[in-house]
C-alpha atoms as a PDB file:
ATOM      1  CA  UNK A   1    -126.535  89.093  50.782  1.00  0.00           C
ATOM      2  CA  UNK A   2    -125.382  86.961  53.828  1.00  0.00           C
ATOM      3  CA  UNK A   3    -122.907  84.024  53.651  1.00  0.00           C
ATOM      4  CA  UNK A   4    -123.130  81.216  56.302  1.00  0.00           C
ATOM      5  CA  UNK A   5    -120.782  78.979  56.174  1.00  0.00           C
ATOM      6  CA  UNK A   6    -119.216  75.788  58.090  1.00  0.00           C
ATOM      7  CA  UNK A   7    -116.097  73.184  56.555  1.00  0.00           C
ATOM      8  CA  UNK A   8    -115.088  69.819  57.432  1.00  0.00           C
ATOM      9  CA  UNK A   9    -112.664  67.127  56.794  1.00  0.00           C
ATOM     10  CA  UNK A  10    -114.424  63.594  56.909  1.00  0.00           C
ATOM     11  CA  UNK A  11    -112.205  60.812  56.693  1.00  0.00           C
ATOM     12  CA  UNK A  12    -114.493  59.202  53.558  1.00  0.00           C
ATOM     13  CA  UNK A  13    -114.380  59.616  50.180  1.00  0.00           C
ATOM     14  CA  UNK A  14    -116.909  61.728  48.720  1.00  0.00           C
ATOM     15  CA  UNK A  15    -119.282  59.244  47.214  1.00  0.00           C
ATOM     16  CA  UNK A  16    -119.262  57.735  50.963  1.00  0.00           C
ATOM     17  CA  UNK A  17    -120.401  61.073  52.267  1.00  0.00           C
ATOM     18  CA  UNK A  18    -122.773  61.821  49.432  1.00  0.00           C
ATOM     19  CA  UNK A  19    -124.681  58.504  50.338  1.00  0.00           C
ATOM     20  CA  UNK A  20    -125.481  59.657  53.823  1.00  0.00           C
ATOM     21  CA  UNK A  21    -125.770  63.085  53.385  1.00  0.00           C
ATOM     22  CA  UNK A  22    -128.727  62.102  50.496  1.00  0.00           C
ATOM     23  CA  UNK A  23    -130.380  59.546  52.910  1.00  0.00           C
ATOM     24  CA  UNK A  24    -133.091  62.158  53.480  1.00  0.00           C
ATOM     25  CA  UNK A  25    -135.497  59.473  55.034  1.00  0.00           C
ATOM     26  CA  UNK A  26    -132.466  58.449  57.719  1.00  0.00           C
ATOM     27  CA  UNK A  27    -131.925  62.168  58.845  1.00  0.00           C
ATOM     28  CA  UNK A  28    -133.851  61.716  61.823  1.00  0.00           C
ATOM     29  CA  UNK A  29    -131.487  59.290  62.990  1.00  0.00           C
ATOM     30  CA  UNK A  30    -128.474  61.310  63.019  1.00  0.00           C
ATOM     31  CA  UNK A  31    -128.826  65.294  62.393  1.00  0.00           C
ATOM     32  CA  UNK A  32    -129.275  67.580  64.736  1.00  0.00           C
ATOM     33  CA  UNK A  33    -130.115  70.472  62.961  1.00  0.00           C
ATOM     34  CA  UNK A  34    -132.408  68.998  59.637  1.00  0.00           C
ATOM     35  CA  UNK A  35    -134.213  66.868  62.124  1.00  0.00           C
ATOM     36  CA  UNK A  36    -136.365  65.565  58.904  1.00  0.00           C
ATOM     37  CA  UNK A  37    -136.320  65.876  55.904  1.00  0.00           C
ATOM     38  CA  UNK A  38    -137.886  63.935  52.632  1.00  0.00           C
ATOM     39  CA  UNK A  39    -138.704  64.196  48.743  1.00  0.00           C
ATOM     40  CA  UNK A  40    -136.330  62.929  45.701  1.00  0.00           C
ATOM     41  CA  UNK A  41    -132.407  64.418  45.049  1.00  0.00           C
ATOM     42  CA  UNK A  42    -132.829  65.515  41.511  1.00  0.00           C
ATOM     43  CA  UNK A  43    -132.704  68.954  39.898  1.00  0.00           C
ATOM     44  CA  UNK A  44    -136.245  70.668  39.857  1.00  0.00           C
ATOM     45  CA  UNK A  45    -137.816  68.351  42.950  1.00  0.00           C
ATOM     46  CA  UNK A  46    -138.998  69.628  45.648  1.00  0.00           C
ATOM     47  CA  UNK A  47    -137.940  68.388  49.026  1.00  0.00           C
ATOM     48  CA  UNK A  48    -140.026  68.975  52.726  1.00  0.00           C
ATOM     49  CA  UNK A  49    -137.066  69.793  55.286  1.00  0.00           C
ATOM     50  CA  UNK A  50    -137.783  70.739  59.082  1.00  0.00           C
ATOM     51  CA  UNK A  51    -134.916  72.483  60.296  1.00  0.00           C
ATOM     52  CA  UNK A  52    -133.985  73.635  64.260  1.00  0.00           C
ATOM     53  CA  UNK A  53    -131.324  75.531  64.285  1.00  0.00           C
ATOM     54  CA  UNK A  54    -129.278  75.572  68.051  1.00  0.00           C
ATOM     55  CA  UNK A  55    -131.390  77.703  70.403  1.00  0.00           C
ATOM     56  CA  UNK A  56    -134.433  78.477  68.088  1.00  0.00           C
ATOM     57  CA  UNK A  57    -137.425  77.346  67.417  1.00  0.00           C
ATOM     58  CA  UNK A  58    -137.697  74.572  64.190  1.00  0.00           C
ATOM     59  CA  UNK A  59    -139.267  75.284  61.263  1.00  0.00           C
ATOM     60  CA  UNK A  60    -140.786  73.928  57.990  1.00  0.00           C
ATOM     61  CA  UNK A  61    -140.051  74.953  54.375  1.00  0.00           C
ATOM     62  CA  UNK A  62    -140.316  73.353  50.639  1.00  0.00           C
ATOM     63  CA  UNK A  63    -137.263  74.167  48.827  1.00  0.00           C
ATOM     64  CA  UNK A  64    -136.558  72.835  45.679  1.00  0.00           C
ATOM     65  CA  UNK A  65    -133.877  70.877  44.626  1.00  0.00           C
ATOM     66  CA  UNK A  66    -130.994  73.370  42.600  1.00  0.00           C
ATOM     67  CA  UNK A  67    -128.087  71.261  41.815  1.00  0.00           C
ATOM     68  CA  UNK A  68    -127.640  67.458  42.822  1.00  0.00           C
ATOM     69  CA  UNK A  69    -124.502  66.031  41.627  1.00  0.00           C
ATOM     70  CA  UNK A  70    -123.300  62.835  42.905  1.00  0.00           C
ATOM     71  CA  UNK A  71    -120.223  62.955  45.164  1.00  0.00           C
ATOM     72  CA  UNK A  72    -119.698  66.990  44.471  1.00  0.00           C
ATOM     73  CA  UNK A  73    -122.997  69.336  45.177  1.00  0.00           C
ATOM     74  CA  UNK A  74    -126.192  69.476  46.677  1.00  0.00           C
ATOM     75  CA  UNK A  75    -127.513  72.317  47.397  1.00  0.00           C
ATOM     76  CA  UNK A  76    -131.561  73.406  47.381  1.00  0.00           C
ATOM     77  CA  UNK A  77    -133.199  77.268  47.230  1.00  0.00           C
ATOM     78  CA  UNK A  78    -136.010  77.655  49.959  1.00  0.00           C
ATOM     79  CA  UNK A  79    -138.031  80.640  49.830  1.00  0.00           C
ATOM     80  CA  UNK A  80    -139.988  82.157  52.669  1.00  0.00           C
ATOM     81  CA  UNK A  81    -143.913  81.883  52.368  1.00  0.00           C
ATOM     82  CA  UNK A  82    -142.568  81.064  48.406  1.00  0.00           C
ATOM     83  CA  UNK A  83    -142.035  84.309  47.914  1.00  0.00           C
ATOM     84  CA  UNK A  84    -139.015  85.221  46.257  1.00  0.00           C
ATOM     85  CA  UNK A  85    -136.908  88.134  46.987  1.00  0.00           C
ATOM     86  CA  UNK A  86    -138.732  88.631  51.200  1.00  0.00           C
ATOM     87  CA  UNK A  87    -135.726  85.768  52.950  1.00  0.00           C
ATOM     88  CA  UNK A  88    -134.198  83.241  50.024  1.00  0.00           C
ATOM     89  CA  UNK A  89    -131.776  80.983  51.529  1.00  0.00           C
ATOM     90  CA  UNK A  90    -129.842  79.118  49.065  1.00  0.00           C
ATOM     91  CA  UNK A  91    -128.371  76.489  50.870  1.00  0.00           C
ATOM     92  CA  UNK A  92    -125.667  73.809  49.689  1.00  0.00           C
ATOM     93  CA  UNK A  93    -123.303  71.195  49.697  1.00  0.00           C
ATOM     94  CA  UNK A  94    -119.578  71.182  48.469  1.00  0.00           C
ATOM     95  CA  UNK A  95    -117.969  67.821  48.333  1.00  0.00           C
ATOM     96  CA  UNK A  96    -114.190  67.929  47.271  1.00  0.00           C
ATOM     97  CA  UNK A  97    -111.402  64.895  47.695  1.00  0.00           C
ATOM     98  CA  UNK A  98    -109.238  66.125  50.403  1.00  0.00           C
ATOM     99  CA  UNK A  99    -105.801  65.760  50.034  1.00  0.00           C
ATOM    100  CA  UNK A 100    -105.982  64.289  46.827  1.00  0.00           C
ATOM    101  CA  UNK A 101    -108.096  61.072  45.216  1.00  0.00           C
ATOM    102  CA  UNK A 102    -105.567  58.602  47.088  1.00  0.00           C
ATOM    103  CA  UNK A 103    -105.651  60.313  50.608  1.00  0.00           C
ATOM    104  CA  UNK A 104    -109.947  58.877  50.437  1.00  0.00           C
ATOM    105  CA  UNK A 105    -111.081  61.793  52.580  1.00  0.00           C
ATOM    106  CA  UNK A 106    -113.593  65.162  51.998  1.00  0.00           C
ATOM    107  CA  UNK A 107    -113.922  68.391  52.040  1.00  0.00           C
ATOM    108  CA  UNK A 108    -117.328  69.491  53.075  1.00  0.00           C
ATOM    109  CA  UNK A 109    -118.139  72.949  52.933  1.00  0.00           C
ATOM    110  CA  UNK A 110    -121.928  73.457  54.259  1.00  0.00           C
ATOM    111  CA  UNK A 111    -122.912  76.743  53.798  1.00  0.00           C
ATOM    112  CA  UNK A 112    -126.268  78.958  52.673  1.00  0.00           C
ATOM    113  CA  UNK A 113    -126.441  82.214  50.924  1.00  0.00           C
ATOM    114  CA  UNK A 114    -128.802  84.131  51.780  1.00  0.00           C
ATOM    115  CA  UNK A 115    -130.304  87.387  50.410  1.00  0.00           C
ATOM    116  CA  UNK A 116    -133.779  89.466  50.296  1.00  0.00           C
ATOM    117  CA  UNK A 117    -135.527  92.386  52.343  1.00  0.00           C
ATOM    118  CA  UNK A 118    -135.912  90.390  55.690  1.00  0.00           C
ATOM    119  CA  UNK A 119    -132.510  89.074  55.489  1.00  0.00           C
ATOM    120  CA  UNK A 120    -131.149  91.683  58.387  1.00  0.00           C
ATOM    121  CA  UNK A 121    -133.959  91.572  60.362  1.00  0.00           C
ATOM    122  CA  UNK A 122    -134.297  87.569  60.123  1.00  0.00           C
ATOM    123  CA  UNK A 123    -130.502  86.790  60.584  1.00  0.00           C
ATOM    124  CA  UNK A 124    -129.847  89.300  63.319  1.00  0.00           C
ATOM    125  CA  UNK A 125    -131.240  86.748  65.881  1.00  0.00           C
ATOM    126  CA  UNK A 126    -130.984  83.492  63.564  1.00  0.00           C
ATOM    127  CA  UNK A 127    -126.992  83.636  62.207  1.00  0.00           C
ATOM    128  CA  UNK A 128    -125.617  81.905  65.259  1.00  0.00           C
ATOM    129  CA  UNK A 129    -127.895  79.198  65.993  1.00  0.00           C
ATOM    130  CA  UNK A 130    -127.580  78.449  61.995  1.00  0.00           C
ATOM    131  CA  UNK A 131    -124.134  78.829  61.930  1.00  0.00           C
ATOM    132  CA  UNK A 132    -123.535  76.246  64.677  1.00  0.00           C
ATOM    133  CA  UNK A 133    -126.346  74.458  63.531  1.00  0.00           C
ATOM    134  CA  UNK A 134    -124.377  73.664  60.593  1.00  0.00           C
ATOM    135  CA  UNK A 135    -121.081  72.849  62.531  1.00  0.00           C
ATOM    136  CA  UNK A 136    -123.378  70.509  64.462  1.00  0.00           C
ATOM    137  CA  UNK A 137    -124.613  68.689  61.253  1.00  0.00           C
ATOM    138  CA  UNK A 138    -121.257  68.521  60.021  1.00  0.00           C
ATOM    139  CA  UNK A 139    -119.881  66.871  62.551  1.00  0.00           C
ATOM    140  CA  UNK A 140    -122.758  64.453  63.198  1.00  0.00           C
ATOM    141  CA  UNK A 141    -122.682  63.902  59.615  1.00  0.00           C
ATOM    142  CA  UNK A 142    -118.878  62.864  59.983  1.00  0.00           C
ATOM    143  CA  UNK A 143    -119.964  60.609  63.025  1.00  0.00           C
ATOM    144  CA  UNK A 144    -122.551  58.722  60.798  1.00  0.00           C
ATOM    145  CA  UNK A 145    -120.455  58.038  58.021  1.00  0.00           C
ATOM    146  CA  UNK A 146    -117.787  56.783  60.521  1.00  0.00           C
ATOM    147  CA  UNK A 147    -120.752  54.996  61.617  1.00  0.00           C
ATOM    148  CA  UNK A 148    -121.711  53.244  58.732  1.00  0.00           C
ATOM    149  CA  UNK A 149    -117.905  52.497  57.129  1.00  0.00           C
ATOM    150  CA  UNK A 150    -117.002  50.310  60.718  1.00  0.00           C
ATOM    151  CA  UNK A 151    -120.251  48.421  59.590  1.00  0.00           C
ATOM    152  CA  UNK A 152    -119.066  47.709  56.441  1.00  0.00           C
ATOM    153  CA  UNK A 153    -120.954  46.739  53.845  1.00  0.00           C
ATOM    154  CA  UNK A 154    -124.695  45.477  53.716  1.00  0.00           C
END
């Protein structure tokens, strides 16, 4: 198994943060590294994600939603040709208060585990574009929400 993983402080409290980063139909607008990305946030649904990760070439998959639970975890298991056990990456979303409930900022860790038979060959070439793929998405996704709290409410 492989662990890639990127953290962030955003200055919003979680269930600000959870509303962008489950805006799947506005990722085009913002994220550099799921450049699109559609389907429903529940347990069991399936999603359609396009991915680029920094210097690579993007790429299409169908995972399927594994844990979606508002203002804490998102996270989704994609599966190479849908073939389980060849390159799984289960990917995910931590959301935690930072500081404390009063302070009104999170903790995102981003990260995807990933494990099967192709994982060394795959991730040889693919861990650092991912891994700053992530860092990128983190910090756009900070960027948005900042974004979106100086509009203020719709």
């Amino acid at each position: 198994m492989r662990i890639l993983e990127s953290t962030i402080t955003i200055p919003a409290p979680p269930m600000v943060v959870w509303q962008v980063l489950t805006d799947l139909d506005r990722y085009a607008e913002w994220n550099p590294f799921v450049l699109e990305a559609s389907g429903t946030v529940a347990v069991g649904e399936t999603l359609r994600v396009r991915i680029r990760p920094e210097g690579g070439k993007a790429m299409e998959f169908s995972p399927t939603v594994t844990a979606a639970e508002p203002g804490r975890r998102f996270a989704w298991l994609g599966r190479l040709w849908g073939i389980s056990g060849l390159f799984d990456g289960a990917h995910r979303f931590d959301l935690a208060p930072a500081g404390g409930e009063a302070a009104g900022a999170t903790r995102l860790v981003h990260g995807e585990d990933f494990r099967g038979v192709l994982v060394p060959l795959v991730l040889r070439s693919a861990a650092a574009g991912t891994q700053a793929g992530f860092a990128a998405m983190n910090n756009a996704l900070a960027a948005r929400v900042a974004q979106i709290d100086a509009q203020g409410p719709a």
